[in-house]
C-alpha atoms as a PDB file:
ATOM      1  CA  UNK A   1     106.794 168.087  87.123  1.00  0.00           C
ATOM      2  CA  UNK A   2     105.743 171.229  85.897  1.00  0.00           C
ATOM      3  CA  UNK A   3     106.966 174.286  87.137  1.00  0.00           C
ATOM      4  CA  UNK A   4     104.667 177.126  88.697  1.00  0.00           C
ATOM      5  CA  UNK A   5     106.176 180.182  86.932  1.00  0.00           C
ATOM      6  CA  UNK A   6     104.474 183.340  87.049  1.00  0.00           C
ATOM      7  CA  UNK A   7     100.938 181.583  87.550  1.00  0.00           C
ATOM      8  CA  UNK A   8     102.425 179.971  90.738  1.00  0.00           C
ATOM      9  CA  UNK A   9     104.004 183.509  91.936  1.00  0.00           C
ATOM     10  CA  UNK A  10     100.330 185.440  91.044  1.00  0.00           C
ATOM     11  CA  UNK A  11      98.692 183.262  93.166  1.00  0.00           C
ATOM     12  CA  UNK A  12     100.788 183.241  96.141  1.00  0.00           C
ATOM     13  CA  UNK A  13     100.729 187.197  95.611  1.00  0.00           C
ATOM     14  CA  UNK A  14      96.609 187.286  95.685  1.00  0.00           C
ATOM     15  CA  UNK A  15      96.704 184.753  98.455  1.00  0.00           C
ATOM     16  CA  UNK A  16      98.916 187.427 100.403  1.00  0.00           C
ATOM     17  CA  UNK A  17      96.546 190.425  99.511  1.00  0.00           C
ATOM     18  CA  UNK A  18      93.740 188.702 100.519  1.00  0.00           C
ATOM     19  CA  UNK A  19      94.627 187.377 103.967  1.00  0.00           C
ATOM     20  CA  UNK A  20      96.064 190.984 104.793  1.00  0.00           C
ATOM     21  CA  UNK A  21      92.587 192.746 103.229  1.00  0.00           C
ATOM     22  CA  UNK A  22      90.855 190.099 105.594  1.00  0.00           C
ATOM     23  CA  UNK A  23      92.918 190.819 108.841  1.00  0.00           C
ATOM     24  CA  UNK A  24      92.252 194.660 107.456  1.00  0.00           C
ATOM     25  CA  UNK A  25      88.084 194.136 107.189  1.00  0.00           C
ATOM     26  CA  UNK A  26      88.262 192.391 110.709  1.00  0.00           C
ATOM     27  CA  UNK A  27      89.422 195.123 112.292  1.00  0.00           C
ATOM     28  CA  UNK A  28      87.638 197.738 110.299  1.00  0.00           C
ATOM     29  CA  UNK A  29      84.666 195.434 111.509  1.00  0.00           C
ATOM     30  CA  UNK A  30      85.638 195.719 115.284  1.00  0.00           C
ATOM     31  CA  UNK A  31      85.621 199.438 114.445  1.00  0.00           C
ATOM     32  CA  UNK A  32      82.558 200.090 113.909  1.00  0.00           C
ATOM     33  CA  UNK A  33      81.340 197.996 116.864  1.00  0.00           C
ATOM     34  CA  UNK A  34      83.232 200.323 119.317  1.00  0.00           C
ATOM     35  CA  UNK A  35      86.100 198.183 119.994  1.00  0.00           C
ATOM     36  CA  UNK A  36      89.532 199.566 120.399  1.00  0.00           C
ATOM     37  CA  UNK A  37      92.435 197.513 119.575  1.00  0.00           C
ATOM     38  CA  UNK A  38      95.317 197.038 121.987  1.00  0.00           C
ATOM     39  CA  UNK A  39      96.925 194.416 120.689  1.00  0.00           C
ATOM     40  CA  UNK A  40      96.711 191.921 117.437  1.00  0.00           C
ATOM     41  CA  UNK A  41      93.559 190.051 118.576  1.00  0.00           C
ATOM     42  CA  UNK A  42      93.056 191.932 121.762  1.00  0.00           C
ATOM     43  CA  UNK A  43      90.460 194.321 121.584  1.00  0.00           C
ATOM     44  CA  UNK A  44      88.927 196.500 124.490  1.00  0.00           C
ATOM     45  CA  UNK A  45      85.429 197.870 125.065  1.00  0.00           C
ATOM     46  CA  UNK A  46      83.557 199.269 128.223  1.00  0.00           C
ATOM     47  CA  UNK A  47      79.689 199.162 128.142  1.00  0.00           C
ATOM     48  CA  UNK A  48      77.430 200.977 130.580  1.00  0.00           C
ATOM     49  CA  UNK A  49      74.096 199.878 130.195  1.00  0.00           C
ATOM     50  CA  UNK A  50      71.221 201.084 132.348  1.00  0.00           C
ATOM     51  CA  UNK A  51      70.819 199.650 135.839  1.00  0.00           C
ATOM     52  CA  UNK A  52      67.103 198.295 136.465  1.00  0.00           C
ATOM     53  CA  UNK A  53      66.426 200.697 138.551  1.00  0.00           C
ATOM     54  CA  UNK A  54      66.614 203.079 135.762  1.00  0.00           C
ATOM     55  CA  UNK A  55      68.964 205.125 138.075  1.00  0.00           C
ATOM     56  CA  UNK A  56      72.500 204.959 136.477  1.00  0.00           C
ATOM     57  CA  UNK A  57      74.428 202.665 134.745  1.00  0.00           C
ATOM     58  CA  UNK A  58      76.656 199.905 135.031  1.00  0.00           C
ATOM     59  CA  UNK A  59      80.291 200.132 134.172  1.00  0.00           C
ATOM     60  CA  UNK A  60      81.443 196.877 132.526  1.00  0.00           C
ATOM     61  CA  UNK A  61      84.855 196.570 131.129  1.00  0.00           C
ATOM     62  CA  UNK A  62      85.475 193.458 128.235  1.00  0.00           C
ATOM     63  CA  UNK A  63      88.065 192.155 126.567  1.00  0.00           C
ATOM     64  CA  UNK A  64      87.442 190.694 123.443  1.00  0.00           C
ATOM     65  CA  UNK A  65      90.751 187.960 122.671  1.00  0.00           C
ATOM     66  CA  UNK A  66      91.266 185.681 119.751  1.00  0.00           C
ATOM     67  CA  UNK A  67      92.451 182.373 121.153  1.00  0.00           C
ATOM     68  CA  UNK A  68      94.306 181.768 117.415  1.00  0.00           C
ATOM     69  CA  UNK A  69      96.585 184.998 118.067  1.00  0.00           C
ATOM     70  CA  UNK A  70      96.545 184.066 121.979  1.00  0.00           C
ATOM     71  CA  UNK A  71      97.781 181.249 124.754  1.00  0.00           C
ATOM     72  CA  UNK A  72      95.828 180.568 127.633  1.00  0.00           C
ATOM     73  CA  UNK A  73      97.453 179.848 131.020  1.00  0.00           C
ATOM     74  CA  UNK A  74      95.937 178.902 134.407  1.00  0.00           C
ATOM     75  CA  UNK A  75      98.816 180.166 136.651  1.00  0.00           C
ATOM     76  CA  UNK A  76      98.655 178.733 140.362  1.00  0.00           C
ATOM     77  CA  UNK A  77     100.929 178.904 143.320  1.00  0.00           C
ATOM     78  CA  UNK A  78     100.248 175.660 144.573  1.00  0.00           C
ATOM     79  CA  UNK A  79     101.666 174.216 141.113  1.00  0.00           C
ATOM     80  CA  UNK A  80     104.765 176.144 141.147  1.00  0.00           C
ATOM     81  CA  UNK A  81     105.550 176.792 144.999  1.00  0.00           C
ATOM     82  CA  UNK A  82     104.808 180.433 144.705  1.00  0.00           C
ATOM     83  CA  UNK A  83     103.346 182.745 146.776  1.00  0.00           C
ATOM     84  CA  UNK A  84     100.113 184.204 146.159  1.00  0.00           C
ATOM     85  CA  UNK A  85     100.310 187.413 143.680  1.00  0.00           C
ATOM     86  CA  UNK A  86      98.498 190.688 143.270  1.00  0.00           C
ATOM     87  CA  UNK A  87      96.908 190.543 139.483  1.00  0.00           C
ATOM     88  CA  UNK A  88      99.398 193.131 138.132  1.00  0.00           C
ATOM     89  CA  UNK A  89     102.443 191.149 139.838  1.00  0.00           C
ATOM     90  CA  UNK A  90     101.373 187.522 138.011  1.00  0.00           C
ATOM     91  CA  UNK A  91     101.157 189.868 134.942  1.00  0.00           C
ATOM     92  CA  UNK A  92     104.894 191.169 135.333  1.00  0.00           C
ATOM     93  CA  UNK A  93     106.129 188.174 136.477  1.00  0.00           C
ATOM     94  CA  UNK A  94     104.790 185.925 133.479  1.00  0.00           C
ATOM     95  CA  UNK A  95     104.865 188.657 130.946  1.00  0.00           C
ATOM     96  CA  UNK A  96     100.931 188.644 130.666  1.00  0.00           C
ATOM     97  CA  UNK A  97      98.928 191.033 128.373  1.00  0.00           C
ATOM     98  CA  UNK A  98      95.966 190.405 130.531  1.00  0.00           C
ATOM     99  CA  UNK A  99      94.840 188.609 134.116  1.00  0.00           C
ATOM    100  CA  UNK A 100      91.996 187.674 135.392  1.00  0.00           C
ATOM    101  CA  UNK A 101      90.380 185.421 138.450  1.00  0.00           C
ATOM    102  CA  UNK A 102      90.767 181.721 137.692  1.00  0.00           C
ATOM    103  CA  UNK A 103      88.238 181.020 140.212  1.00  0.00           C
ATOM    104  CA  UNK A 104      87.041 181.389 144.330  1.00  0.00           C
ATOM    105  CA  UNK A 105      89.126 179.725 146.742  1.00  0.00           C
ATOM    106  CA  UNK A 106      88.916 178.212 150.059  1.00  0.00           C
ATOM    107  CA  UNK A 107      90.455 179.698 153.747  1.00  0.00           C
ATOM    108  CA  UNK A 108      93.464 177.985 152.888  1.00  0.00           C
ATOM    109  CA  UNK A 109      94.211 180.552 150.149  1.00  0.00           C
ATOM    110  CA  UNK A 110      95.118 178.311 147.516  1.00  0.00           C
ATOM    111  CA  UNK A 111      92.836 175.610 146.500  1.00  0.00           C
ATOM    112  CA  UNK A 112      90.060 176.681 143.887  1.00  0.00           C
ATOM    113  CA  UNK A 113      86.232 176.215 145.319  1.00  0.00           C
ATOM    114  CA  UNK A 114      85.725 173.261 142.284  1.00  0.00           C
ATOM    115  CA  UNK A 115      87.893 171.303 140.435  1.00  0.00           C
ATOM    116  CA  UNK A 116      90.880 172.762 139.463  1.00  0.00           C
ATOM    117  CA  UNK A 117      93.658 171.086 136.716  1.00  0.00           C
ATOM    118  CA  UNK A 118      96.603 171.838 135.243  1.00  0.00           C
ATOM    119  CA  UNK A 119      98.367 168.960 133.101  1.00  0.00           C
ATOM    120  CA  UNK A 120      99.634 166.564 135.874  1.00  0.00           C
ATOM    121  CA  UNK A 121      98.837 169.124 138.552  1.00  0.00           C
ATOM    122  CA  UNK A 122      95.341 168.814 139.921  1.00  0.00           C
ATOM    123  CA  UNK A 123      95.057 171.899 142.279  1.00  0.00           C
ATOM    124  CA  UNK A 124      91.921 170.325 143.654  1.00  0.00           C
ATOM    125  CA  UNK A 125      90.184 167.343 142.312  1.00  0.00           C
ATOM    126  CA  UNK A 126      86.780 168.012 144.084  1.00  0.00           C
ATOM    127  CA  UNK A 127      84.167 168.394 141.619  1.00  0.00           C
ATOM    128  CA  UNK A 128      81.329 170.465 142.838  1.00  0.00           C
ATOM    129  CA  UNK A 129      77.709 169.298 142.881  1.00  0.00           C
ATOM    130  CA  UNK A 130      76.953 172.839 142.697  1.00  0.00           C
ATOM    131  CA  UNK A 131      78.920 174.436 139.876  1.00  0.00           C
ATOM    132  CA  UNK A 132      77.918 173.256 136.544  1.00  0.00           C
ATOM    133  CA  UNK A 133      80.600 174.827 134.119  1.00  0.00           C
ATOM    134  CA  UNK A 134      83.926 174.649 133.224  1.00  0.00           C
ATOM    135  CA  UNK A 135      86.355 176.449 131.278  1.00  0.00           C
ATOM    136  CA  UNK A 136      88.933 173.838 130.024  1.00  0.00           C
ATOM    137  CA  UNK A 137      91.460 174.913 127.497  1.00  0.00           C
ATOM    138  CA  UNK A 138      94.666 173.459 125.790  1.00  0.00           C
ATOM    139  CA  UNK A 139      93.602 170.688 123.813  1.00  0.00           C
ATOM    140  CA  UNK A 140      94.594 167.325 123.238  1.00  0.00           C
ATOM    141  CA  UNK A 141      93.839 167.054 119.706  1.00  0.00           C
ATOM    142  CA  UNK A 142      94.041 169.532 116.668  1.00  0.00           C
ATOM    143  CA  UNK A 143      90.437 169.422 115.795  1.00  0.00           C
ATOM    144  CA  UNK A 144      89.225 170.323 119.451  1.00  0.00           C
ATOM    145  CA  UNK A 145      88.331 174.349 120.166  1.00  0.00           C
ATOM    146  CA  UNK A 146      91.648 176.003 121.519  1.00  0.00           C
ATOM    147  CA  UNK A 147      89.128 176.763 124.680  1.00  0.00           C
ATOM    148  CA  UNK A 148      85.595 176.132 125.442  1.00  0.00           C
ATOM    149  CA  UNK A 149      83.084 176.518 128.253  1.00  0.00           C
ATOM    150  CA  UNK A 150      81.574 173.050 128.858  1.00  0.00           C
ATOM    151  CA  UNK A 151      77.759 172.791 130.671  1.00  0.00           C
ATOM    152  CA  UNK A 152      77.455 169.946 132.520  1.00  0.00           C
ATOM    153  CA  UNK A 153      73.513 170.096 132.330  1.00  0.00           C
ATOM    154  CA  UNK A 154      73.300 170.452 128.561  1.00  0.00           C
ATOM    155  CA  UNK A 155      76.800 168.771 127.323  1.00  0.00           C
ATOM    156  CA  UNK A 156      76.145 165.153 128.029  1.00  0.00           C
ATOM    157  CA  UNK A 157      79.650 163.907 126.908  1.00  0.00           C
ATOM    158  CA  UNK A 158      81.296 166.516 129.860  1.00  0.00           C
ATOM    159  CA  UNK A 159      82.882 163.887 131.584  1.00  0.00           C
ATOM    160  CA  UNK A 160      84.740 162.755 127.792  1.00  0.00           C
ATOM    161  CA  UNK A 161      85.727 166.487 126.841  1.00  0.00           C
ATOM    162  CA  UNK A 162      87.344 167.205 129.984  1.00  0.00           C
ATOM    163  CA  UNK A 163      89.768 164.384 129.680  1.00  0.00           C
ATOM    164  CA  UNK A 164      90.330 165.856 125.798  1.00  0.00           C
ATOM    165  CA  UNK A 165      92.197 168.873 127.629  1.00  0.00           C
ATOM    166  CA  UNK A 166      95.317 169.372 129.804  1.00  0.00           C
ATOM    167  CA  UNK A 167      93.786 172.642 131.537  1.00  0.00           C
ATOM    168  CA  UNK A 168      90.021 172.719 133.286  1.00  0.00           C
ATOM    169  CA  UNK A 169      88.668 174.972 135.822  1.00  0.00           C
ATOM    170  CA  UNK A 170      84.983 174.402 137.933  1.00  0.00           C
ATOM    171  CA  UNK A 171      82.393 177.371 138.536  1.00  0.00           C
ATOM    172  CA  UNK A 172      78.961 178.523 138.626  1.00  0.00           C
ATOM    173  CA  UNK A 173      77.590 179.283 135.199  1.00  0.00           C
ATOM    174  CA  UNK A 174      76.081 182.735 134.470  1.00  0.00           C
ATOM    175  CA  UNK A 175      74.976 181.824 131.163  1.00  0.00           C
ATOM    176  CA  UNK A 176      73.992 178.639 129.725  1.00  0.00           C
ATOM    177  CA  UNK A 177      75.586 176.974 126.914  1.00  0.00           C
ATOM    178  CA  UNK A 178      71.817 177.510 125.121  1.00  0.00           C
ATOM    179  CA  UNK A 179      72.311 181.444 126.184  1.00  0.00           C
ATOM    180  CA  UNK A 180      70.050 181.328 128.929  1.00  0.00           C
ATOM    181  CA  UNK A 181      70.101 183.084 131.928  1.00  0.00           C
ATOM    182  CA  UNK A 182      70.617 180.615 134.953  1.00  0.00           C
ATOM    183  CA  UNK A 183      70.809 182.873 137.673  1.00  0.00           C
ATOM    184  CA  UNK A 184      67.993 183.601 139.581  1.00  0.00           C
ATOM    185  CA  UNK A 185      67.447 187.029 141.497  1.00  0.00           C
ATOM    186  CA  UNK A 186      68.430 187.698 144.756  1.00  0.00           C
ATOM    187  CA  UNK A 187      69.619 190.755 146.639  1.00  0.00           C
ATOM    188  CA  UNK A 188      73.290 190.494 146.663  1.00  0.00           C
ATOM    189  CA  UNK A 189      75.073 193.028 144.927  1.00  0.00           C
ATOM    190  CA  UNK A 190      78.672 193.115 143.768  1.00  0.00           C
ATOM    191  CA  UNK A 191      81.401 193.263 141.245  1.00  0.00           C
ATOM    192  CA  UNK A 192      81.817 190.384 139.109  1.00  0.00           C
ATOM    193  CA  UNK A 193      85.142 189.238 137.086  1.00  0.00           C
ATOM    194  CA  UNK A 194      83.503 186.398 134.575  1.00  0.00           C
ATOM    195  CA  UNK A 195      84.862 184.738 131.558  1.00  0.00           C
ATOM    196  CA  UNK A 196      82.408 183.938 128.745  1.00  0.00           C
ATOM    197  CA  UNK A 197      82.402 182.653 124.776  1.00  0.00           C
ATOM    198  CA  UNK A 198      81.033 183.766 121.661  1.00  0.00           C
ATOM    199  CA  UNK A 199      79.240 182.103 118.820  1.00  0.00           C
ATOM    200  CA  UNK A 200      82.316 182.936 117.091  1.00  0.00           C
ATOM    201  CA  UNK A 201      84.639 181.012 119.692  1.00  0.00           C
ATOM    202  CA  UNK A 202      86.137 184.443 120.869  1.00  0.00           C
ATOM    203  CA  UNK A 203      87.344 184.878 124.436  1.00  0.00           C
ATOM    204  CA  UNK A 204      85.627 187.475 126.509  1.00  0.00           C
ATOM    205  CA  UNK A 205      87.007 188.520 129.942  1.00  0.00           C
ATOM    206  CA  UNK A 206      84.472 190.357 131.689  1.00  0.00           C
ATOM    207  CA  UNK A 207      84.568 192.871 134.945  1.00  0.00           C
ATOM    208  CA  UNK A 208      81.395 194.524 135.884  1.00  0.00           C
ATOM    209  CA  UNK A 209      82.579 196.904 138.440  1.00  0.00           C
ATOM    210  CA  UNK A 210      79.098 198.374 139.419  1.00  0.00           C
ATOM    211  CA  UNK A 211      77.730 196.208 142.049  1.00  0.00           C
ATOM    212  CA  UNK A 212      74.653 194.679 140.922  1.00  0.00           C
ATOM    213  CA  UNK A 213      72.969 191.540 140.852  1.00  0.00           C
ATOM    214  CA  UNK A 214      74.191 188.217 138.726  1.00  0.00           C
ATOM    215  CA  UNK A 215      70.588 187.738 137.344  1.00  0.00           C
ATOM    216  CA  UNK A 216      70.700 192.057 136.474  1.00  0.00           C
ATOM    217  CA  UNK A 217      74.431 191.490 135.013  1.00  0.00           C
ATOM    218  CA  UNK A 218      73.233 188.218 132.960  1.00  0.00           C
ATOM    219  CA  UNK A 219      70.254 190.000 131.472  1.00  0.00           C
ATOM    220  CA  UNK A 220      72.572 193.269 130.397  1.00  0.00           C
ATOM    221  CA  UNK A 221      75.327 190.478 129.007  1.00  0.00           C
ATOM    222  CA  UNK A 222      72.471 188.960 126.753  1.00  0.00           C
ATOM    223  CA  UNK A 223      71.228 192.426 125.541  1.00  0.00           C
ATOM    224  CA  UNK A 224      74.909 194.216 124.986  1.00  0.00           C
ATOM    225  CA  UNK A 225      76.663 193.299 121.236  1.00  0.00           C
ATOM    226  CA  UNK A 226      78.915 190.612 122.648  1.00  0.00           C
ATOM    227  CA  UNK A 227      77.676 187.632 120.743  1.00  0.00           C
ATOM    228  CA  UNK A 228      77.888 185.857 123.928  1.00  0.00           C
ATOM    229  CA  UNK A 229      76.870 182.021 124.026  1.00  0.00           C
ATOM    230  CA  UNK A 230      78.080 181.089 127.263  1.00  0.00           C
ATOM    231  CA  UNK A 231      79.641 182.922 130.704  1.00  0.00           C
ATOM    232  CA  UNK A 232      81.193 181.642 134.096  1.00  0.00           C
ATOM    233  CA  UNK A 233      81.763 182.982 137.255  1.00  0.00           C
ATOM    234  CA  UNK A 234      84.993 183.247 138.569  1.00  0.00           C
ATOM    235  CA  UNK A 235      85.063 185.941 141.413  1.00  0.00           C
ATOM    236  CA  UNK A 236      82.890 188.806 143.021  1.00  0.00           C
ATOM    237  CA  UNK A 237      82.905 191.092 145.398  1.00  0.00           C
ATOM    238  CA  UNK A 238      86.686 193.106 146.894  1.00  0.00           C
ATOM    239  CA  UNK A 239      88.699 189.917 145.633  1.00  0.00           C
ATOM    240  CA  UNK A 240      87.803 190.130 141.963  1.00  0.00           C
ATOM    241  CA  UNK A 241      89.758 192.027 139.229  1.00  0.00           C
ATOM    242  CA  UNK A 242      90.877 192.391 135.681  1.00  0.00           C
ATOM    243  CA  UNK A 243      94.089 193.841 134.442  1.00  0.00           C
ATOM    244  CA  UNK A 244      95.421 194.454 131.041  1.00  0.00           C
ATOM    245  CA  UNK A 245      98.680 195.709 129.469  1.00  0.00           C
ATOM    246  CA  UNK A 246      97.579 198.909 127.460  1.00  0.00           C
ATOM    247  CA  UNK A 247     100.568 200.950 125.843  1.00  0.00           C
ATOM    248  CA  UNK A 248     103.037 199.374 128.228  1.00  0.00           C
ATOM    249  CA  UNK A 249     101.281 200.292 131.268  1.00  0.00           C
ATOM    250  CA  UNK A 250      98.697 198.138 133.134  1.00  0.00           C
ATOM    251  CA  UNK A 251      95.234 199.159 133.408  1.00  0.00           C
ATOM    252  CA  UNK A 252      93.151 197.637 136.124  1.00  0.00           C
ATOM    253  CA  UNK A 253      89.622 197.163 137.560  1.00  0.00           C
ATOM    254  CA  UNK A 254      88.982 196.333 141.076  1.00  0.00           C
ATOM    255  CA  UNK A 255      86.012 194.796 143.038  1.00  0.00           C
ATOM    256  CA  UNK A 256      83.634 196.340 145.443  1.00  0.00           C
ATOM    257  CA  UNK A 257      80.662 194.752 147.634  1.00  0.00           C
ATOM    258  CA  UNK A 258      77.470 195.962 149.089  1.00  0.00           C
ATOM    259  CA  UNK A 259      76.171 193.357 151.190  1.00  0.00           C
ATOM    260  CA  UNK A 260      77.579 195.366 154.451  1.00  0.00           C
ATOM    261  CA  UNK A 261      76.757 198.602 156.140  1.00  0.00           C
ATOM    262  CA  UNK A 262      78.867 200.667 154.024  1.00  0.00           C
ATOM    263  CA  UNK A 263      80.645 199.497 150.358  1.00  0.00           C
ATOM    264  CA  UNK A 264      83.472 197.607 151.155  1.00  0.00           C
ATOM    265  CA  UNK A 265      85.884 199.175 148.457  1.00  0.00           C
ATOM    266  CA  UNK A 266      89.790 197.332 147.901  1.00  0.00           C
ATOM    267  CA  UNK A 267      92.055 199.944 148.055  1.00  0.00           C
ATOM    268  CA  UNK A 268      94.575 197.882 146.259  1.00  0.00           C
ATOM    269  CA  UNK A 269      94.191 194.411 144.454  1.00  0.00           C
ATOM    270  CA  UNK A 270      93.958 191.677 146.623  1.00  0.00           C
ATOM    271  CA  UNK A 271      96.694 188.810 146.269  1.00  0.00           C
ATOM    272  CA  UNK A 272      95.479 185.889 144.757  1.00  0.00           C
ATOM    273  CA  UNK A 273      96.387 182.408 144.634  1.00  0.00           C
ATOM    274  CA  UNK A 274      94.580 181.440 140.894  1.00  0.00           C
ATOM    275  CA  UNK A 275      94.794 183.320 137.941  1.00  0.00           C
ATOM    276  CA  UNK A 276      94.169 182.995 133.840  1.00  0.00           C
ATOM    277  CA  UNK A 277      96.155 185.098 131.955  1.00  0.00           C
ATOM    278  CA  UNK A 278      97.316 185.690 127.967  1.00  0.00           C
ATOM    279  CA  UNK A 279     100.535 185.845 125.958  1.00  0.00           C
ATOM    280  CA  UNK A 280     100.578 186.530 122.445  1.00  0.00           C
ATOM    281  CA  UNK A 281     101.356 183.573 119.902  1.00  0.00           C
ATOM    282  CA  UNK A 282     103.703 185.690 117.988  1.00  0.00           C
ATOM    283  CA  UNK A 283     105.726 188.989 117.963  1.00  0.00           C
ATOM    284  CA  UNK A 284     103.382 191.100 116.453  1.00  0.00           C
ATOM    285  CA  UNK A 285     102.453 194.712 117.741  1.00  0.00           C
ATOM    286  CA  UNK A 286     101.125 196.434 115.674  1.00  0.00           C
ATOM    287  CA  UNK A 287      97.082 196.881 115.579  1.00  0.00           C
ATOM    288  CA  UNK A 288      95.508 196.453 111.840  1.00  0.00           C
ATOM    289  CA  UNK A 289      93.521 199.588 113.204  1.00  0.00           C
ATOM    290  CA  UNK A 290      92.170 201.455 116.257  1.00  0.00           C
ATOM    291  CA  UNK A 291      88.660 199.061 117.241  1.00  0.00           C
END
């Protein structure tokens, strides 16, 4: 067998140099798009596009997460006999860099609004006429996307990729799997949590905090520089939020409505029952740079 040597030792070296210049460009990349890194492949932006109206803006918090440096976990009383959490408790008491909605419940306050499953526990195994996406991660198989949003309209084979993964969660789409708007306009106006995909198979966890219309959010998703291919809603109005771990302290958006009188503000977050939230892979901290 012949040995590698020094050719064997020189390659391993360039292989090195160039999968740390790569991790190096990426973030260099991010940069320059505005993001800001908080963690390895957890990056932070807030956009404030232009309401319709033309009078102010929207305030729209995203986090950007790379499902190869990240684990997804639906996190559910009902599966573990828990009681139901504020966001920033299920993120101290799982170690979370980041929480969001898993989904609307019911009066109960516990089972989701659409199908709901964990592995062997099915929080609820309705499946909604109404809501035509789901989020469905941890795969069966290697070759499958580490987490995907699946259209039941356009993805004819739903049924068959839903049994491909232990975790799936039901909900309205936002945006299509073909990028299209699917909301049509109304006059309800409130703050949105939402999780939505990129072309590039990136994670997006979205807040806008600005009450506003689905069909006005939708069309300021599809113009901002997220890349986004598909989004689902998971919660609007005073129960939706978003937290994330930022220097060791937690950094949080909360929901407002205006569908009453007045704005119905939460003072603090609400409790929920259903949440999605991250943990790193691996023990890296540092940032390749600022994004």
């Amino acid at each position: 067998m012949r040995s590698w040597g020094n050719t064997g030792l020189t390659l391993l070296c360039f292989l090195g140099v160039f999968f740390w210049i790569s991790s190096i460009s990426q973030a260099q990349t991010q940069a320059e798009k505005g993001w800001q890194c908080i963690h390895p492949g957890l990056w932070h932006q807030v956009f404030e596009p232009k309401l319709p109206s033309g009078e102010g803006r929207m305030s729209i918090p995203v986090l950007k997460i790379n499902p190869g440096k990240y684990d997804f976990h639906l996190l559910t009383g009902s599966e573990n006999g828990e009681e139901n959490k504020t966001l920033p408790q299920w993120m101290e008491a799982y170690n979370l860099h980041a929480a969001i909605n898993a989904s609307m419940f019911w009066k109960d306050q516990s089972t989701s609004t659409g199908f709901m499953r964990n592995f062997t526990h099915v929080n609820n195994d309705y499946l909604h006429p109404k809501y035509e996406g789901f989020l469905v991660f941890h795969p069966m198989h290697p070759s499958l996307p580490q987490i995907q949003i699946v259209d039941r309209e356009h993805d004819s084979n739903w049924r068959e990729i839903l049994d491909q993964y232990g975790t799936v969660v039901q909900s309205f789409r936002m945006i299509s799997v073909r990028g299209e708007n699917v909301w049509e306009q109304n006059t309800k106006r409130y703050s949105v949590a939402s999780v939505g995909i990129t072309h590039a198979g990136e994670v997006l966890f979205i807040f806008c905090q600005t009450p506003t219309t689905i069909h006005d959010l939708n069309k300021a998703l599809l113009q901002l520089p997220l890349d986004i291919k598909a989004c689902m809603f998971v919660e609007g109005g005073p129960t939706a939020g978003l937290v994330v771990d930022i220097d060791n302290a937690f950094k949080g958006w909360k929901g407002t409505s205006e569908n009453f009188l007045w704005p119905e503000v939460s003072s603090s977050f609400v409790r929920l029952p259903n949440v999605i939230g991250i943990t790193p892979k691996n023990k890296d901290t540092v940032c390749s740079g600022k994004q």
